[in-house]
Protein backbone atom coordinates (compact mmCIF):
# COMPACT_ATOMS: atom_id res chain seq x y z
CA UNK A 1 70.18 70.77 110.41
CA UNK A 2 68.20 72.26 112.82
CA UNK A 3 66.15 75.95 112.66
CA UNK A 4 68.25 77.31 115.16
CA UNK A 5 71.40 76.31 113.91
CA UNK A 6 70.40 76.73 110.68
CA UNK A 7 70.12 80.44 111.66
CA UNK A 8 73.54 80.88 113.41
CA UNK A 9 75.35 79.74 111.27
CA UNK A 10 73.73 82.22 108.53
CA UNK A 11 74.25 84.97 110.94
CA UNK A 12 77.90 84.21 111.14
CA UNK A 13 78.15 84.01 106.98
CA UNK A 14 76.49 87.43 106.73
CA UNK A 15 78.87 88.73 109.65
CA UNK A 16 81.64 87.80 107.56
CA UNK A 17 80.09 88.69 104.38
CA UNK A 18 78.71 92.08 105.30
CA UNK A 19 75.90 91.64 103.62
CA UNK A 20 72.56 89.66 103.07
CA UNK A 21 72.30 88.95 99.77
CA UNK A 22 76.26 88.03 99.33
CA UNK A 23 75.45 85.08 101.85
CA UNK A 24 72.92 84.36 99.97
CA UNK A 25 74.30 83.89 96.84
CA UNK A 26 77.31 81.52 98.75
CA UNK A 27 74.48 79.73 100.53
CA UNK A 28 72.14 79.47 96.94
CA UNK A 29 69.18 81.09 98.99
CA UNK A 30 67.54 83.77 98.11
CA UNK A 31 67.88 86.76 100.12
CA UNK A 32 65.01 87.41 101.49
CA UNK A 33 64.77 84.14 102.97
CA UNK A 34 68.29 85.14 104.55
CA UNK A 35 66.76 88.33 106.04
CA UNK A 36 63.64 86.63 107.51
CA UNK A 37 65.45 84.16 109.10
CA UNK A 38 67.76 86.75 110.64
CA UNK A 39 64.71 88.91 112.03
CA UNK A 40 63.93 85.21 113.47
CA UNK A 41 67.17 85.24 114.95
CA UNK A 42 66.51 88.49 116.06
CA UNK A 43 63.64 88.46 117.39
CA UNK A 44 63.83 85.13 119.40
CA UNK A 45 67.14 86.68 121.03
CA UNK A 46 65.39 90.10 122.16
CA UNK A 47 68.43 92.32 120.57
CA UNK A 48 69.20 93.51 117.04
CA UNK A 49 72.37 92.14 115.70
CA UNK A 50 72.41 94.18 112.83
CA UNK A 51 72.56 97.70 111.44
CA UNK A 52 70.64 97.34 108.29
CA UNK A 53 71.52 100.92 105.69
CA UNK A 54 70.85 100.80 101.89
CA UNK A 55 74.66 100.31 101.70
CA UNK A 56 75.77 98.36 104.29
CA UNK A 57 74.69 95.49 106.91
CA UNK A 58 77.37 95.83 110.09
CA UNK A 59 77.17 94.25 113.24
CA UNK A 60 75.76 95.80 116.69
CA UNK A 61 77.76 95.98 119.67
CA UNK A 62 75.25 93.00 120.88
CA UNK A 63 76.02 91.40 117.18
CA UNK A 64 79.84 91.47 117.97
CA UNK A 65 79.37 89.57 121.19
CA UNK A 66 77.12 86.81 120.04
CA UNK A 67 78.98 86.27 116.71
CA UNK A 68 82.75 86.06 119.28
CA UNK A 69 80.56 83.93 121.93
CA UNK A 70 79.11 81.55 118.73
CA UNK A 71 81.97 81.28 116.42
CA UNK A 72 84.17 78.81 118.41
CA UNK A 73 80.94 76.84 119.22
CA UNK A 74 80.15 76.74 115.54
CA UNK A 75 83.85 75.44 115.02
CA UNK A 76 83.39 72.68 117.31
CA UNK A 77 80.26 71.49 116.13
CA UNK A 78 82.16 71.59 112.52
CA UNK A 79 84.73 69.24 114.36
CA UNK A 80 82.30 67.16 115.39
CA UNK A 81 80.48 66.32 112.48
CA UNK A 82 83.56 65.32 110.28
CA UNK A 83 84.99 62.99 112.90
CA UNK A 84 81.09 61.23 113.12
CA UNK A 85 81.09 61.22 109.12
CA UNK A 86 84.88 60.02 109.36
CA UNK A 87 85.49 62.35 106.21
CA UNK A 88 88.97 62.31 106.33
CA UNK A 89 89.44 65.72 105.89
CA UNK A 90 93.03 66.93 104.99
CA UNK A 91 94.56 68.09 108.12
CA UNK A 92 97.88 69.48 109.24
CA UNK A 93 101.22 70.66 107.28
CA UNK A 94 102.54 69.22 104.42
CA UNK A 95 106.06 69.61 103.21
CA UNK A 96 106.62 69.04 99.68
CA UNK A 97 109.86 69.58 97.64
CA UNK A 98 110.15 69.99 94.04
CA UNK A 99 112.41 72.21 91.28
CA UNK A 100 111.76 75.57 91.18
CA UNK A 101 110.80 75.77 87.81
CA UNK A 102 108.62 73.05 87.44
CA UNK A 103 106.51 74.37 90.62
CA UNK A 104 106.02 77.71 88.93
CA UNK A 105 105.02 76.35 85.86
CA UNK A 106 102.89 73.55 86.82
CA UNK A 107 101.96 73.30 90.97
CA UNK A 108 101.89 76.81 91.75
CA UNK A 109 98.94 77.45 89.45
CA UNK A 110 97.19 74.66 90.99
CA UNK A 111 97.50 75.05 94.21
CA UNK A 112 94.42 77.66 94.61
CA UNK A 113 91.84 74.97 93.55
CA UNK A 114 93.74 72.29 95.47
CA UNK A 115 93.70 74.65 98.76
CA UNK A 116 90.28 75.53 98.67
CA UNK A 117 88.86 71.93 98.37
CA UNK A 118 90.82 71.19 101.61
CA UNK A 119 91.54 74.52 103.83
CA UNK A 120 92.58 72.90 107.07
CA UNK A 121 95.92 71.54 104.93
CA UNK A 122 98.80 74.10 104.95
CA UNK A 123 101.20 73.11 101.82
CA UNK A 124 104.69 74.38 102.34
CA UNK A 125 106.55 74.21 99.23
CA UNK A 126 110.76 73.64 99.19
CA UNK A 127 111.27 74.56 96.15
CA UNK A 128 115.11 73.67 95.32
CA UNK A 129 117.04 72.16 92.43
CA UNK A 130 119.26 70.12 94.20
CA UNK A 131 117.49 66.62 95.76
CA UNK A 132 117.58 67.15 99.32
CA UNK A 133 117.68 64.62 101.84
CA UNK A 134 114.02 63.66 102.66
CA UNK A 135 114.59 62.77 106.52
CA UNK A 136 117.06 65.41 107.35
CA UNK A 137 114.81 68.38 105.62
CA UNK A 138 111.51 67.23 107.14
CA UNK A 139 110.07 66.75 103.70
CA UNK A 140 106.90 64.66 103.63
CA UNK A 141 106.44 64.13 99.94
CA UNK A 142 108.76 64.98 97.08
CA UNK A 143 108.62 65.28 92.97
CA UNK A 144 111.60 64.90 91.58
CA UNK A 145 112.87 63.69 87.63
CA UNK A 146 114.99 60.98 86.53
CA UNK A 147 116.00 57.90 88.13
CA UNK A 148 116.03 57.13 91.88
CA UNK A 149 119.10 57.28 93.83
CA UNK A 150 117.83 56.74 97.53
CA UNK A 151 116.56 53.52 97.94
CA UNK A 152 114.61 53.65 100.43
CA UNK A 153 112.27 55.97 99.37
CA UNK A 154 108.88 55.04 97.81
CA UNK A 155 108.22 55.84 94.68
CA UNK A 156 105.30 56.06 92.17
CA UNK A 157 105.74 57.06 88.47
CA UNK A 158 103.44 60.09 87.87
CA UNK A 159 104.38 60.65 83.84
CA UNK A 160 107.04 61.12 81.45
CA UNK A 161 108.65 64.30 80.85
CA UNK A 162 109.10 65.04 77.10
CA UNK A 163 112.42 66.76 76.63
CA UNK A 164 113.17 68.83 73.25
CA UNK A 165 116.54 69.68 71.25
CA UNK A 166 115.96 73.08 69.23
CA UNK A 167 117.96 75.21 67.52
CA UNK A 168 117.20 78.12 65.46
CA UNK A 169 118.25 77.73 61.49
CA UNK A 170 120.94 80.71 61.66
CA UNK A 171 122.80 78.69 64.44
CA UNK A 172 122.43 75.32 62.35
CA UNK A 173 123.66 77.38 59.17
CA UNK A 174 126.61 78.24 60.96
CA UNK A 175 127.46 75.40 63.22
CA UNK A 176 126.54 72.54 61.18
CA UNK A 177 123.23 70.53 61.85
CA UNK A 178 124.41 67.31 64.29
CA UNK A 179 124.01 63.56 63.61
CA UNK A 180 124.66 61.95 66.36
CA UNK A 181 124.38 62.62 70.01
CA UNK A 182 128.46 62.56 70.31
CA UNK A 183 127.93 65.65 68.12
CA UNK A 184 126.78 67.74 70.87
CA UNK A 185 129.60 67.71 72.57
CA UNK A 186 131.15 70.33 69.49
CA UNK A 187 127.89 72.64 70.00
CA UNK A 188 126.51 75.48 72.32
CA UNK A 189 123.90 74.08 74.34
CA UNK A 190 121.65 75.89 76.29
CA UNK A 191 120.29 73.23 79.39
CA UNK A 192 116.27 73.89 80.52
CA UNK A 193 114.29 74.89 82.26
CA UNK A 194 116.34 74.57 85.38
CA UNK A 195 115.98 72.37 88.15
CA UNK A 196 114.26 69.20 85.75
CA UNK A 197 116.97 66.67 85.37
CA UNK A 198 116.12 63.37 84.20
CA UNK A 199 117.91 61.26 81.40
CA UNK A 200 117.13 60.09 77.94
CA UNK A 201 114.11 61.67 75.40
CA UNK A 202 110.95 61.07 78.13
CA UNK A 203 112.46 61.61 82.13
CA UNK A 204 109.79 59.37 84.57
CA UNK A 205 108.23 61.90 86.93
CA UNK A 206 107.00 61.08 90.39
CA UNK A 207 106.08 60.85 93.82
CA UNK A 208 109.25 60.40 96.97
CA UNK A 209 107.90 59.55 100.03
CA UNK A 210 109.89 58.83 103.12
CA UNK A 211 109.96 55.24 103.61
CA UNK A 212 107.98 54.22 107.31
CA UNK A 213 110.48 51.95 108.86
């Protein structure tokens, strides 16, 4: 990367940042390399860019101009580079349905990590317990439990879901333990978490994808 651009592009980071040393840390360079380069900057432009107080770094009227004129230049260049490395970078919306429950327990909280690795994906999230229709919603990929009913989805098995009986010793005092699965039918049951479905002790887990042709 070249000196110049080098030095833009660190003059947009401590825009955004507010301050020298915070760019610095995101960039893993120390901070008064950032602030040398900047008087570079500075001084090869003929205008201060900064307002430089022992609380605050904010941009100059001159400073707001460049970093508006530079930003969508920077962008492009971005653009640029990926397509000539052929990175493919995650682009665009994607439209996944799953049960509500099991994308609060187990997506949601990984969606942060998974977002910030590729920020030019949006994820939209249809979170709804009843299988929808994968054309007619729009839904790119889905994760659903239990055995496939549209057949002309594609499919990949992700895992198996274990699935648990309980019940607490007061109930099985009073009901009567059962022996046999037919013996449900005479009990309370008490169906979760919501939205999982499946069949049998392990449910497969995976991947719908709407078929290309």
């Amino acid at each position: 990367m070249s000196d110049r651009l080098f030095a833009l592009r660190l003059f947009a980071r401590v825009a955004r940042k507010g301050s020298f040393s915070a760019a610095g840390r995101e960039l893993n360079i120390p901070q008064s390399s950032v602030s040398r380069t900047i008087a570079t900057l500075e001084r090869e432009i003929g205008v201060a860019l900064f307002v430089r107080t022992t609380r605050a770094v904010t941009l100059t009227d001159a400073g707001l101009d460049f970093l508006a004129r530079i930003e969508s230049v920077l962008a492009e260049l971005d653009e640029a580079e990926h397509a000539a490395r052929g990175t493919g970078e995650l682009r665009g919306i994607l439209r996944i349905g799953l049960a509500t429950t099991f994308a609060v327990r187990e997506v949601i909280p990984r969606l942060s990590d998974f977002i910030s690795r590729h920020p030019a994906l949006r994820i939209d999230l249809m979170m709804e317990d009843e299988r929808e229709d994968l054309v007619a919603e729009g839904v790119d990929v889905a994760l659903r439990f239990g055995p496939l009913s549209d057949s002309t989805a594609t499919v990949r098995r992700i895992l198996a879901w274990p699935r648990v009986l309980a019940a607490s010793r007061a109930y099985l005092d009073k009901a009567g333990a059962p022996l046999t699965p037919a013996d449900l039918a005479q009990h309370a049951i008490i169906l979760g978490p919501a939205g999982l479905g499946g069949h049998g002790r392990d449910s497969p887990c995976g991947w719908a994808g709407r078929s290309a042709g």
